[in-house]
Protein backbone atom coordinates (compact mmCIF):
# COMPACT_ATOMS: atom_id res chain seq x y z
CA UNK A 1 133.37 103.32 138.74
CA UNK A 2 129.72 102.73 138.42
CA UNK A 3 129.34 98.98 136.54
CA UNK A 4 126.25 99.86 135.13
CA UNK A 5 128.15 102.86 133.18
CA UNK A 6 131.16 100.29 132.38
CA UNK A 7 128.70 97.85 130.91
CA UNK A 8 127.35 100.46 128.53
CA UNK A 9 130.62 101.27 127.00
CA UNK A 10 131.14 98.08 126.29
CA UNK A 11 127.82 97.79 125.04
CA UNK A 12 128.41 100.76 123.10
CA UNK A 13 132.18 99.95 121.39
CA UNK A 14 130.80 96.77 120.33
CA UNK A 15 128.14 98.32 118.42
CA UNK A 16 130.50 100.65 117.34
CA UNK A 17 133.01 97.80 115.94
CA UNK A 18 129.54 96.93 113.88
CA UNK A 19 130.13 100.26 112.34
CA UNK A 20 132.86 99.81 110.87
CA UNK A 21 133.63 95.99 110.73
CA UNK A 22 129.97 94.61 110.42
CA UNK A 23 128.60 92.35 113.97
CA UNK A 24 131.82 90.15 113.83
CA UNK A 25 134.86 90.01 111.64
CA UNK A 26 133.01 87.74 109.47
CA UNK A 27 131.22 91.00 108.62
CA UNK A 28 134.56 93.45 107.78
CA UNK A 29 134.20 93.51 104.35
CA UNK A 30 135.04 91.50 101.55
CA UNK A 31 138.50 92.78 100.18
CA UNK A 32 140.30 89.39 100.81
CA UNK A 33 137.44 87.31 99.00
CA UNK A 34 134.66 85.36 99.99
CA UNK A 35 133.40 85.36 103.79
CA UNK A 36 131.06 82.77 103.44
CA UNK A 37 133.31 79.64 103.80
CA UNK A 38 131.67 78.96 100.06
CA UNK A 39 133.62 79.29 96.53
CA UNK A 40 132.20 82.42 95.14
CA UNK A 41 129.43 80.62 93.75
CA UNK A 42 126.54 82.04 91.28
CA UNK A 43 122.85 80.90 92.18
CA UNK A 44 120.00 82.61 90.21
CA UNK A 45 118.38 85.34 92.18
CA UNK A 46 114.92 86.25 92.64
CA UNK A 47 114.59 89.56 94.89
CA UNK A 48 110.03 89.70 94.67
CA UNK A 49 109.76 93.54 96.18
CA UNK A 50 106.50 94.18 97.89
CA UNK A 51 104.88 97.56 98.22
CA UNK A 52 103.28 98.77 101.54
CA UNK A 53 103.00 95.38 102.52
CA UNK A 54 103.09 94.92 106.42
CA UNK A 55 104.75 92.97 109.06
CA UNK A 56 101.98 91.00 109.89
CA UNK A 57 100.00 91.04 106.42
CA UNK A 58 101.56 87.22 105.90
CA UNK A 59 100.25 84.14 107.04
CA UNK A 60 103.69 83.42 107.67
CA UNK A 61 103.89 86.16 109.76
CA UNK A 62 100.84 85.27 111.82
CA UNK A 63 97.82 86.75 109.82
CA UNK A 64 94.70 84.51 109.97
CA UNK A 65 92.57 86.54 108.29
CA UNK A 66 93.78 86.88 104.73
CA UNK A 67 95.40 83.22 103.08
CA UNK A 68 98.78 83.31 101.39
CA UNK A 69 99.88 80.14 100.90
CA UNK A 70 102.46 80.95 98.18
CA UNK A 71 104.52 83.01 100.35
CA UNK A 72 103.78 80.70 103.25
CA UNK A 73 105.27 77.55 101.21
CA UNK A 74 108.48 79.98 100.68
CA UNK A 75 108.77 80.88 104.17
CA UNK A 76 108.52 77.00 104.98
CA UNK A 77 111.39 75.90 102.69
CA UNK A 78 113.87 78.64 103.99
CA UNK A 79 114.85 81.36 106.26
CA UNK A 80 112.23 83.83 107.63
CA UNK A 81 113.74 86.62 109.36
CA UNK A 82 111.73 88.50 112.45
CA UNK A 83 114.57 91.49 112.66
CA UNK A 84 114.67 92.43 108.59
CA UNK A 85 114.23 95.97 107.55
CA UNK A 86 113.71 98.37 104.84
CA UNK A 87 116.14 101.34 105.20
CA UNK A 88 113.03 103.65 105.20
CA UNK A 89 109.26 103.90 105.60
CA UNK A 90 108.69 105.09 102.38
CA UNK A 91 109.25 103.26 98.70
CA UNK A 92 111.59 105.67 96.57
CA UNK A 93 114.29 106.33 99.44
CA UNK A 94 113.95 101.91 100.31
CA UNK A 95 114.48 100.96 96.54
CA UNK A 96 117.41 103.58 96.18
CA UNK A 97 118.92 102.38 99.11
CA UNK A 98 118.53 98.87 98.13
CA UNK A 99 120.39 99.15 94.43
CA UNK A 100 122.94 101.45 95.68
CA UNK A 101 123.99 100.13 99.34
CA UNK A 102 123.89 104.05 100.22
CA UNK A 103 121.53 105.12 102.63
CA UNK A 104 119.01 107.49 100.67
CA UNK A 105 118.98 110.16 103.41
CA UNK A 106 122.57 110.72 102.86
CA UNK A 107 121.62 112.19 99.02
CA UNK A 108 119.41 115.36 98.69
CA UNK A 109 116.41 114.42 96.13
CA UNK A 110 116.12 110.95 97.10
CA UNK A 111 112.46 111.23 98.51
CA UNK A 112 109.37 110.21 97.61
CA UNK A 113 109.53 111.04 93.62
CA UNK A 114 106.51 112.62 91.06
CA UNK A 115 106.14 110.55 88.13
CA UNK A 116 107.86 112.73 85.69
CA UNK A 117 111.21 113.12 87.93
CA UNK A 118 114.73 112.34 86.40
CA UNK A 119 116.43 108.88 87.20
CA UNK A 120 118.18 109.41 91.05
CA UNK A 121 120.51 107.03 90.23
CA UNK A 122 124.22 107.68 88.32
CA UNK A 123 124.36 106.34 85.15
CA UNK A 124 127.18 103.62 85.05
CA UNK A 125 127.21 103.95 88.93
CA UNK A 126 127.96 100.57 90.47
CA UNK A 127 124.67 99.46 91.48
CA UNK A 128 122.76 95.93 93.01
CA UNK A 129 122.44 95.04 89.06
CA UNK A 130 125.74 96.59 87.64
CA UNK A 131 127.29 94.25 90.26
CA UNK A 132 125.91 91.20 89.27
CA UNK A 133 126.15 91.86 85.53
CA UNK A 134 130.07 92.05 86.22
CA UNK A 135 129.99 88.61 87.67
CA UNK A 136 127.86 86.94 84.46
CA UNK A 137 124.33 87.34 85.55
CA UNK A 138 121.50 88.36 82.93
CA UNK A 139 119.76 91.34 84.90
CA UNK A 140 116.02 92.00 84.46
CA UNK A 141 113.71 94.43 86.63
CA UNK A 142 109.83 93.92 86.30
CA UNK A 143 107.00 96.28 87.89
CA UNK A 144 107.35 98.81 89.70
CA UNK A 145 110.65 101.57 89.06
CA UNK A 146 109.72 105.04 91.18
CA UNK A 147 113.47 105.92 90.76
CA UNK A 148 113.02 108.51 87.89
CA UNK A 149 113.64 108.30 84.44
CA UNK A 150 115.78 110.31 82.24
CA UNK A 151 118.49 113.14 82.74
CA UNK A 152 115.76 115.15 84.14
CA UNK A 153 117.36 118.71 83.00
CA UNK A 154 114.60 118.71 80.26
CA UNK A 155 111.28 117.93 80.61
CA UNK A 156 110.99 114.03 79.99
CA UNK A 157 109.70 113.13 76.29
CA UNK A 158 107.71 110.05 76.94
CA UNK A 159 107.22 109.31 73.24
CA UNK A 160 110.54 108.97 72.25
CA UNK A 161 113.63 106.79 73.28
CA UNK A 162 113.48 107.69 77.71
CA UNK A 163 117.10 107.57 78.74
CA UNK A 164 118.82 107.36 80.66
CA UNK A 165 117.06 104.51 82.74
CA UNK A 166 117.79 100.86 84.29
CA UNK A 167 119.56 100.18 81.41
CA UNK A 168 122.32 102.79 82.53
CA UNK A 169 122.42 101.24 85.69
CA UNK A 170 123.06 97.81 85.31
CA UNK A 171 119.82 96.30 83.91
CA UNK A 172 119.95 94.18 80.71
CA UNK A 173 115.92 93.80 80.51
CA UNK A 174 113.45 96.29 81.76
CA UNK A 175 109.49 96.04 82.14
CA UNK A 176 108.50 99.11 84.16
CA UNK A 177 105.08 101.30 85.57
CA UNK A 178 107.40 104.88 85.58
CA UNK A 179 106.02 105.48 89.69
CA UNK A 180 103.27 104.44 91.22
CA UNK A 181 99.82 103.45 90.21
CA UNK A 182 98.64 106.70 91.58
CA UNK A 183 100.32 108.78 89.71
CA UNK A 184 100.95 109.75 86.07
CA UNK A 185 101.55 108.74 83.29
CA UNK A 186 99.67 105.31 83.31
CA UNK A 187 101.14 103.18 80.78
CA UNK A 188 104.16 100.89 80.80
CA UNK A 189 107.88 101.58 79.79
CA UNK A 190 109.85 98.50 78.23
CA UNK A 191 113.51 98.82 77.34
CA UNK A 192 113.17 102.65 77.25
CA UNK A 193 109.84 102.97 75.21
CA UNK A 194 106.21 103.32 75.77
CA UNK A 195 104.20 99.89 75.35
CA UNK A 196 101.32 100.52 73.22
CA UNK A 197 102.26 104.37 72.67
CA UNK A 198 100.78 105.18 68.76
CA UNK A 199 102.37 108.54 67.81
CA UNK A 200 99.87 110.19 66.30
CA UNK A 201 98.43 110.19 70.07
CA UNK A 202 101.54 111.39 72.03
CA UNK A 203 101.91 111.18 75.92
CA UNK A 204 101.63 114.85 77.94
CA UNK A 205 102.18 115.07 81.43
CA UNK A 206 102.12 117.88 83.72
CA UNK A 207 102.79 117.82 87.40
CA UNK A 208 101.36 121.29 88.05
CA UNK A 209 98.24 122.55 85.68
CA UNK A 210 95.88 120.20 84.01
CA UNK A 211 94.95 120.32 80.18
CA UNK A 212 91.84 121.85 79.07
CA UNK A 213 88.40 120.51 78.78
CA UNK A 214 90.13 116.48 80.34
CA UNK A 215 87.78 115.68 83.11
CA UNK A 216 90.03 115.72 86.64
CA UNK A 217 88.61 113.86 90.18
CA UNK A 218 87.29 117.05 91.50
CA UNK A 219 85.43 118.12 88.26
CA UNK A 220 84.04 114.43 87.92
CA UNK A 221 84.31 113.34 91.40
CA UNK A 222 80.57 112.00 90.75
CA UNK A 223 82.23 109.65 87.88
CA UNK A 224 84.52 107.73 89.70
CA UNK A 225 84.76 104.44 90.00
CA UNK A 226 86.84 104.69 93.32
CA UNK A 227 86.42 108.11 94.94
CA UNK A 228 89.12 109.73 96.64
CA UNK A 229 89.83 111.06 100.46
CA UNK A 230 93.20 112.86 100.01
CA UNK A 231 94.30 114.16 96.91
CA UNK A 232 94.40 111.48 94.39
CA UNK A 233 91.98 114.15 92.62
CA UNK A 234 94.01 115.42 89.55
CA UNK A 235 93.61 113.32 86.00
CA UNK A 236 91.16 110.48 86.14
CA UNK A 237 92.20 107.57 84.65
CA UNK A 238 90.39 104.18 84.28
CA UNK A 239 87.64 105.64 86.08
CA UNK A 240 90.35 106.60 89.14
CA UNK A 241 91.71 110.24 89.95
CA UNK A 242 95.20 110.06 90.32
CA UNK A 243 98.49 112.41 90.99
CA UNK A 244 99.68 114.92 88.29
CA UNK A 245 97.84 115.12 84.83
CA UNK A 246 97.83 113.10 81.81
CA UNK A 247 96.66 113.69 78.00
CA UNK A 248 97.20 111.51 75.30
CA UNK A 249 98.56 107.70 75.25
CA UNK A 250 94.80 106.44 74.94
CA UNK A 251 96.37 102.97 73.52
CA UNK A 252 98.85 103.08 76.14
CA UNK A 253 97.52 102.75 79.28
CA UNK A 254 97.43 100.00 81.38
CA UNK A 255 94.18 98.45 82.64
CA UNK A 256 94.58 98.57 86.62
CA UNK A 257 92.87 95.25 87.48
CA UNK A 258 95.58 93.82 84.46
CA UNK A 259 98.77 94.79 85.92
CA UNK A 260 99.64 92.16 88.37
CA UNK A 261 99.09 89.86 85.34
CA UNK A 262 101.25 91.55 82.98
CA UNK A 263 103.92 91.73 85.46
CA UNK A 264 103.84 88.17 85.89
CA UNK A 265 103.93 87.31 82.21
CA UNK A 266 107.37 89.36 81.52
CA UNK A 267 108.91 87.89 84.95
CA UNK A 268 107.78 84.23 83.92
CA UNK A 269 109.04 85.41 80.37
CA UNK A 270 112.74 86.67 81.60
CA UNK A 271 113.31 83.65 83.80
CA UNK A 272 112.37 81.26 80.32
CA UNK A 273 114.54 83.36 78.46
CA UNK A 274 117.68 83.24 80.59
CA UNK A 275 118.29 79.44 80.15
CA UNK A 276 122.40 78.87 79.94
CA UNK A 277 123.42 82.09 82.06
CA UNK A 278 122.49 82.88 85.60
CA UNK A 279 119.99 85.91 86.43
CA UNK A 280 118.70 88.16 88.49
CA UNK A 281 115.13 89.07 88.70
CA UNK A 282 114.04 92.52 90.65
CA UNK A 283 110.01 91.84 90.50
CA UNK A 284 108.50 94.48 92.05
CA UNK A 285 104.72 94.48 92.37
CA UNK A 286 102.35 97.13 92.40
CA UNK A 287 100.06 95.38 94.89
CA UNK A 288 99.28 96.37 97.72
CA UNK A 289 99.93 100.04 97.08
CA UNK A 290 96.80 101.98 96.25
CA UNK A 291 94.24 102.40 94.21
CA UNK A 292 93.88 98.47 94.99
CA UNK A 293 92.30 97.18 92.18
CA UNK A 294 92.88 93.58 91.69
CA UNK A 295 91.63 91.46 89.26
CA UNK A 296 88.19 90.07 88.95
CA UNK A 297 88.90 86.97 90.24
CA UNK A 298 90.43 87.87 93.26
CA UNK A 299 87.94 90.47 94.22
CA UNK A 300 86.14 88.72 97.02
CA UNK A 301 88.77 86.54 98.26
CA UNK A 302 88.88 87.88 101.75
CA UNK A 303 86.53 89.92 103.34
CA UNK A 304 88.98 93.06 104.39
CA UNK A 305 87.54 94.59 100.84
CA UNK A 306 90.26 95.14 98.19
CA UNK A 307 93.43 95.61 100.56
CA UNK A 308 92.98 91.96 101.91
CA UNK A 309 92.08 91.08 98.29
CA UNK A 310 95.03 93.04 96.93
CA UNK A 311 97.33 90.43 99.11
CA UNK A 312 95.53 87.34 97.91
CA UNK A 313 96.30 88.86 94.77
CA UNK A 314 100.39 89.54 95.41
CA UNK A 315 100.54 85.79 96.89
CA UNK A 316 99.05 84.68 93.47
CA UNK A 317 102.19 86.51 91.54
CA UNK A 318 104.46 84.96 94.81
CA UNK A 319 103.41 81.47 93.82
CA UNK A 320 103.51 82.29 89.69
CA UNK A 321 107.34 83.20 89.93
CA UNK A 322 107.83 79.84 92.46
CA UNK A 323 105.92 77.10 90.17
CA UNK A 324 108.64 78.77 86.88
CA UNK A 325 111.07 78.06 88.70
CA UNK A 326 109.94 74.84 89.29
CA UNK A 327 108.90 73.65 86.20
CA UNK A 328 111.90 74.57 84.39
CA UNK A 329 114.04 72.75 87.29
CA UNK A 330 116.00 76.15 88.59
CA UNK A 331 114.21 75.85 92.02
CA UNK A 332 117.30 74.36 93.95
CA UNK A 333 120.05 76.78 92.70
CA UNK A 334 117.80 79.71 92.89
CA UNK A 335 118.10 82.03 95.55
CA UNK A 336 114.60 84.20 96.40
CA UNK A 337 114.84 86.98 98.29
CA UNK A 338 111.24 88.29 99.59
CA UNK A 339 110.72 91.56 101.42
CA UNK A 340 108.72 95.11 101.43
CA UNK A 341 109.88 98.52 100.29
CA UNK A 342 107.65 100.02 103.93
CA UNK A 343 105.22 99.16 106.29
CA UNK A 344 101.43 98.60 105.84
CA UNK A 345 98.76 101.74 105.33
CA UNK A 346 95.17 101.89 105.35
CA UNK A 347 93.82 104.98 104.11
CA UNK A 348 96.14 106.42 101.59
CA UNK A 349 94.25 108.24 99.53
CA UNK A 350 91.38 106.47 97.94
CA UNK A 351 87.94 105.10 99.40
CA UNK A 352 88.41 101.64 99.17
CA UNK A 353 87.15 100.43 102.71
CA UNK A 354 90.23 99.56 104.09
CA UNK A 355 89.75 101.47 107.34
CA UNK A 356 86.52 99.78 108.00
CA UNK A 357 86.66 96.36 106.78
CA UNK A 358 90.09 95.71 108.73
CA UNK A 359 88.44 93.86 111.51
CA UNK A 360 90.93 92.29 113.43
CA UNK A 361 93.31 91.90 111.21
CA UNK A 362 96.63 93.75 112.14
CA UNK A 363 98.76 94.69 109.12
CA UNK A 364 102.26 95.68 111.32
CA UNK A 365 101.43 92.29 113.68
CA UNK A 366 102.80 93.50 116.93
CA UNK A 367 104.65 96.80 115.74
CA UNK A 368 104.01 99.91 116.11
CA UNK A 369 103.62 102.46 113.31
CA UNK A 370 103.44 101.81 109.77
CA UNK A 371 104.41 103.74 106.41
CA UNK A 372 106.04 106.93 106.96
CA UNK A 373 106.59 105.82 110.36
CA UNK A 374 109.98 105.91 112.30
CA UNK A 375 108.41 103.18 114.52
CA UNK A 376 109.18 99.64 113.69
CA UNK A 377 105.81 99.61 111.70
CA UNK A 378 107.49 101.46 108.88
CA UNK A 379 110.54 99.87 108.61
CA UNK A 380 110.66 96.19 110.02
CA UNK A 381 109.07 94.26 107.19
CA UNK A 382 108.16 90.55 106.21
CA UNK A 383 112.04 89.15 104.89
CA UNK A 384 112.42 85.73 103.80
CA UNK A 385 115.39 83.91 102.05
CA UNK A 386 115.50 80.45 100.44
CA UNK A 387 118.16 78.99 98.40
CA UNK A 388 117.18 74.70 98.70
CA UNK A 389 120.83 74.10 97.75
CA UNK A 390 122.24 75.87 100.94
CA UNK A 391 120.04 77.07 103.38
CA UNK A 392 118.11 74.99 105.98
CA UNK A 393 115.06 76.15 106.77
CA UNK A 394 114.39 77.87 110.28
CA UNK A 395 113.40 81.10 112.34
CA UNK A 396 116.19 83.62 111.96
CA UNK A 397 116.24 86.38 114.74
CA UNK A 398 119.40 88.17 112.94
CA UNK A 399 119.22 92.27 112.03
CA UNK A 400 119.30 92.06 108.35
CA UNK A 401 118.65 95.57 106.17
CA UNK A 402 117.90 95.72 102.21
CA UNK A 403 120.73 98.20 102.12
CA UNK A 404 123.09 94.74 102.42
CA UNK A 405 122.28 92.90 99.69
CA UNK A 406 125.02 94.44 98.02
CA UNK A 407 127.75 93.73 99.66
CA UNK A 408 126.48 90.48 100.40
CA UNK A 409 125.75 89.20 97.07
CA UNK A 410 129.15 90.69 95.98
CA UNK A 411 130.52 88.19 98.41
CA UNK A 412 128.42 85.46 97.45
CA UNK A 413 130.01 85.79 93.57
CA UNK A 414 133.07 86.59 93.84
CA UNK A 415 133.02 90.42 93.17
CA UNK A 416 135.09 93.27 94.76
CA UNK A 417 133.48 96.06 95.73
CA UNK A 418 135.42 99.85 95.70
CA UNK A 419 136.24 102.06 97.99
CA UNK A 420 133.38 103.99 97.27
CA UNK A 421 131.25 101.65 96.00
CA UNK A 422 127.69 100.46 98.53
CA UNK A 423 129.01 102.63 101.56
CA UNK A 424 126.66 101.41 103.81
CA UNK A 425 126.07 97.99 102.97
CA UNK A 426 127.68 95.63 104.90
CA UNK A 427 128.16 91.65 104.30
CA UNK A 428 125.23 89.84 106.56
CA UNK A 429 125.82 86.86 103.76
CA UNK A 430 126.14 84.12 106.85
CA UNK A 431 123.01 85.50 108.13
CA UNK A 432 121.07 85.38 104.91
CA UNK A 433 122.54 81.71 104.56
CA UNK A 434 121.18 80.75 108.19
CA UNK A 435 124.80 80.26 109.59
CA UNK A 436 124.94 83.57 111.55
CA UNK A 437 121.99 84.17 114.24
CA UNK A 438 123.72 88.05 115.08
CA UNK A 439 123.49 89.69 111.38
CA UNK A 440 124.17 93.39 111.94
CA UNK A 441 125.57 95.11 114.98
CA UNK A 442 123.05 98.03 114.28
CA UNK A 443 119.84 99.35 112.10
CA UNK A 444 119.08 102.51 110.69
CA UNK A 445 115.59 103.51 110.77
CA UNK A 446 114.49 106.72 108.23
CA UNK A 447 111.36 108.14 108.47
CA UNK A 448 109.13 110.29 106.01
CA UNK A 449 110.02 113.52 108.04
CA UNK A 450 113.42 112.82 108.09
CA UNK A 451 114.33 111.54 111.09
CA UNK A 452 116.58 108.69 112.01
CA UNK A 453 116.36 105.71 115.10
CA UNK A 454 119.19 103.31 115.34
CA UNK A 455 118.89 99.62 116.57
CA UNK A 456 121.79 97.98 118.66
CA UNK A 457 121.11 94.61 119.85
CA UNK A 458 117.21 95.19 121.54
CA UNK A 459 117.64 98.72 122.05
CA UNK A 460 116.41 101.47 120.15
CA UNK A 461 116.70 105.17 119.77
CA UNK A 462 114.65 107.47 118.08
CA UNK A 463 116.70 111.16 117.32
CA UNK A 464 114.16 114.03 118.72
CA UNK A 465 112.94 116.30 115.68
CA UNK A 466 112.57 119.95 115.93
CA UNK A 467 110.06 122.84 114.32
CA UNK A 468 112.46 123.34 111.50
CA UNK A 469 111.20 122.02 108.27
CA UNK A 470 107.39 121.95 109.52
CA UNK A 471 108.10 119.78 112.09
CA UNK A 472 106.73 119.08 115.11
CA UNK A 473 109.09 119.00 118.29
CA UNK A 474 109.38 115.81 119.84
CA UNK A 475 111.73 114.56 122.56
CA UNK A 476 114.54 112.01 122.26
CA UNK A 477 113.05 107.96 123.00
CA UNK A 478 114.82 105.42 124.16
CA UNK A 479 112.23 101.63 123.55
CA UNK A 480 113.92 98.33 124.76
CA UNK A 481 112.34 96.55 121.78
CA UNK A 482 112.79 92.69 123.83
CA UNK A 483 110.17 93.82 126.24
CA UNK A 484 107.95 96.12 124.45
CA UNK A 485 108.23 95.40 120.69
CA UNK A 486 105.09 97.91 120.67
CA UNK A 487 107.10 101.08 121.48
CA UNK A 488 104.90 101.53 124.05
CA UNK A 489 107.77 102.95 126.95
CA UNK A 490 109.85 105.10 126.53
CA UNK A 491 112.87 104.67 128.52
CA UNK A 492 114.82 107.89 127.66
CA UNK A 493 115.10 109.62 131.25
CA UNK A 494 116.14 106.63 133.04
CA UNK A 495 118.77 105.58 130.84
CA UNK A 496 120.23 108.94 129.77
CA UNK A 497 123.95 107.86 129.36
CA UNK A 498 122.50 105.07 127.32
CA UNK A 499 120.45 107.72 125.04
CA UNK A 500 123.54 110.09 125.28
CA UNK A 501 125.88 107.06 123.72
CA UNK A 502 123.49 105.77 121.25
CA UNK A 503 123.37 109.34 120.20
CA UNK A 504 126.81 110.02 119.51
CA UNK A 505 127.04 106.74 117.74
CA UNK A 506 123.91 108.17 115.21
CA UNK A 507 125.61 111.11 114.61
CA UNK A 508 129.25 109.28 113.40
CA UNK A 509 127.35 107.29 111.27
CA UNK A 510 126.00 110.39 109.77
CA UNK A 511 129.63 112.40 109.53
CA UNK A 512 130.91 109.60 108.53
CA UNK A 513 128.74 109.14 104.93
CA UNK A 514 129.98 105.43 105.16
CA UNK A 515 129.28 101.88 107.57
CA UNK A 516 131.52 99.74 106.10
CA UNK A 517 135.01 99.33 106.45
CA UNK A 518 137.43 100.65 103.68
């Protein structure tokens, strides 16, 4: 029998065994209690949730042209991870994932959401937050939601009580922006309610007409403070067209160069409020996503225009969150968690320079792709872990996905997860901790057009798409990721009964509706 062929069984059953019992038995499951060799123990946790930020937008992660020394001193004390992903190129499907350990693709209306859509996630669901909150923590999420809000049947009343909403899915504490900065409505939801909102001005929004006689960014294009290349031309706000339409709220909405400010204040405010219980902080910034508008201050710090800027900017709220925790003493039992939703974009719909001032600089680093991508561009993102109690710090090499932290930090404290509970999260916990230097057996890469890749070890293949669903046809590609982290090969025809394998294993993980063991 042809060794070549033998090897790639093997190859392939071991990946296989990832499936269902994570990279080694360490990563089974975590019926029989803790796999960590630890007590189940209960650190605070900080999970700080870029958006759009890149692979190599990080001095960490070998930038040299914008500084961020914040995320660089976090990086320095603990683990930073070269092989961590986002479950998809895009932010609603990566945060779903995240707080549900289900892969978003498996669940129809999971994409990319408008800001008036109904919350995605079940209501008392066990979720990233619910799970925690059964094992003592205080549970706060600050910034940015894009996960819906309300039972979305009925059109959602934004000047009343919005439920249902974080708080129906495990969050004690919530301090949101609804979507996205680009989209409507532009004010800020805390604990259910509009900040600001004064009722004899109520909140409209309308996703597909605008109201009469408001100005809109093709009307007043000449207005704007920020003009627009794609879309991003419907209700001007602050100056800035965005998504959908708007019409009322005049006290309540935010002021764009304010927000990474205000986000800071309520994380810095939860932390200080959560003395004598342990907690767990989602922070999840607006920058870098577009329209980049960062504060005064910080305008100017690079000379990339207001994307570099817009870093300097997210380090700033990096190194806020790290000097609370150390001046109120919680730095060495506090475990941070630092990552992106997707990979980096330049022009997404707004003027701003970005395309032209980049110089040099190279926001995926060595990747190819970005956001939307099914390249590694889109979905391999900046990951770093540090917990000073436990973890050493070093260069980590170990597949890690956002879709584990579930099943992992159930481990960590002690909890039991269901049968049906996180399907596809598995327990990387050794990895995260520094001990493990595998992590996963496999990734699963989802793009904006809905097509999946899957990791095993160095290689990777990327399923062909078709013409259904506007699509263009592509063929099947096979990259060997050691040698050409740039996607630049593709290795499909001579290794067919590797692509033939690797494709069968794709499609059980997609019958299947479940990676982890039972």
């Amino acid at each position: 029998m042809n060794r070549n062929r033998v090897h790639r069984r093997d190859f392939l059953k071991a990946a296989l065994a990832g499936v269902a019992f994570g990279p080694d038995l360490w990563a089974m499951g975590h019926r029989a209690g803790s796999r960590t060799g630890l007590l189940p123990s209960r650190p605070n946790i900080v999970l700080i949730y870029a958006d759009d930020i890149g692979y190599g937008d990080l001095g960490c992660y070998g930038a040299a042209r914008v500084k961020t020394p914040n995320v660089d001193r976090l990086a320095k004390e603990g683990i930073l991870f070269t092989r961590g992903y986002a479950s998809s190129a895009t932010c609603t499907p990566s945060r779903y994932s995240m707080l549900t350990g289900q892969y978003a693709w498996r669940k129809k209306g999971t994409g990319v959401l408008p800001g008036d859509a109904g919350l995605i996630l079940e209501p008392g669901s066990m979720t990233l937050p619910s799970m925690l909150q059964r094992a003592g923590y205080r549970t706060g999420v600050v910034g940015k939601w894009h996960l819906g809000l309300g039972g979305g049947k009925t059109k959602l009343d934004w000047n009343n009580l919005i439920q249902p909403g974080p708080s129906e899915i495990g969050f004690d504490y919530s301090f949101l922006m609804p979507a996205t900065g680009d989209r409507v409505p532009c004010v800020y939801v805390e604990n259910g309610r509009v900040v600001n909102l004064d009722p004899n001005d109520p909140i409209a929004v309308s996703y597909k007409e605008p109201f009469p006689g408001l100005p809109t960014g093709v009307s007043h294009r000449d207005t704007l403070k920020m003009d627009w290349s794609v879309g991003h031309n419907n209700a001007v706000v602050n100056g800035i067209g965005r998504i959908g339409y708007m019409a009322g709220g005049a006290a309540a909405v935010w002021k764009d160069e304010d927000m990474a400010d205000e986000f800071v204040k309520r994380g810095v405010a939860f932390i200080e409020g959560s003395k004598g219980k342990p907690f767990f902080l989602y922070f999840a910034t607006h920058d870098i996503h577009v329209p980049r508008v960062p504060h005064p201050r910080f305008v100017g710090a690079t000379d990339m225009g207001p994307r570099g800027d817009a870093i300097v900017q997210f380090d700033y709220q990096v190194g806020e969150i790290l000097n609370t925790l150390d001046r109120l003493g919680l730095t060495e039992n506090t475990l941070v968690v630092l990552t992106s939703d997707n990979g980096p974009v330049l022009d997404d719909g707004y003027k701003d320079g970005a395309v032209e001032r980049v110089g040099g600089h190279k926001p995926a680093g060595p990747l190819r792709g970005g956001k939307y991508s099914i390249f590694e561009g889109g979905t391999r993102e900046p990951f770093i872990v540090r917990w000073p109690e436990k973890v050493k710090p070093s260069v980590s090499d170990a597949m890690v996905s956002q879709v584990d932290l579930t099943a992992s930090l159930a481990d960590l404290t002690g909890q039991t997860l269901g049968p049906d509970d996180a399907p596809d999260s598995m327990n990387v916990m050794e990895a995260l901790l520094g001990r493990d230097k595998k992590g996963r057996g496999h990734i699963i890469e989802h793009s904006l057009d809905g097509r999946l890749s899957i990791c095993i070890g160095d290689w990777k293949y990327i399923e062909p798409s078709n013409r259904r669903n506007g699509r263009k046809e592509t063929l099947p590609e096979l990259y060997n990721l050691k040698g050409d982290i740039a996607e630049t090969a593709n290795l499909a025809e001579k290794y067919a009964d590797r692509v033939k394998e690797m494709a069968e294993m794709l499609e059980k993980i997609k019958k299947d509706g479940r990676t982890r063991i039972q």
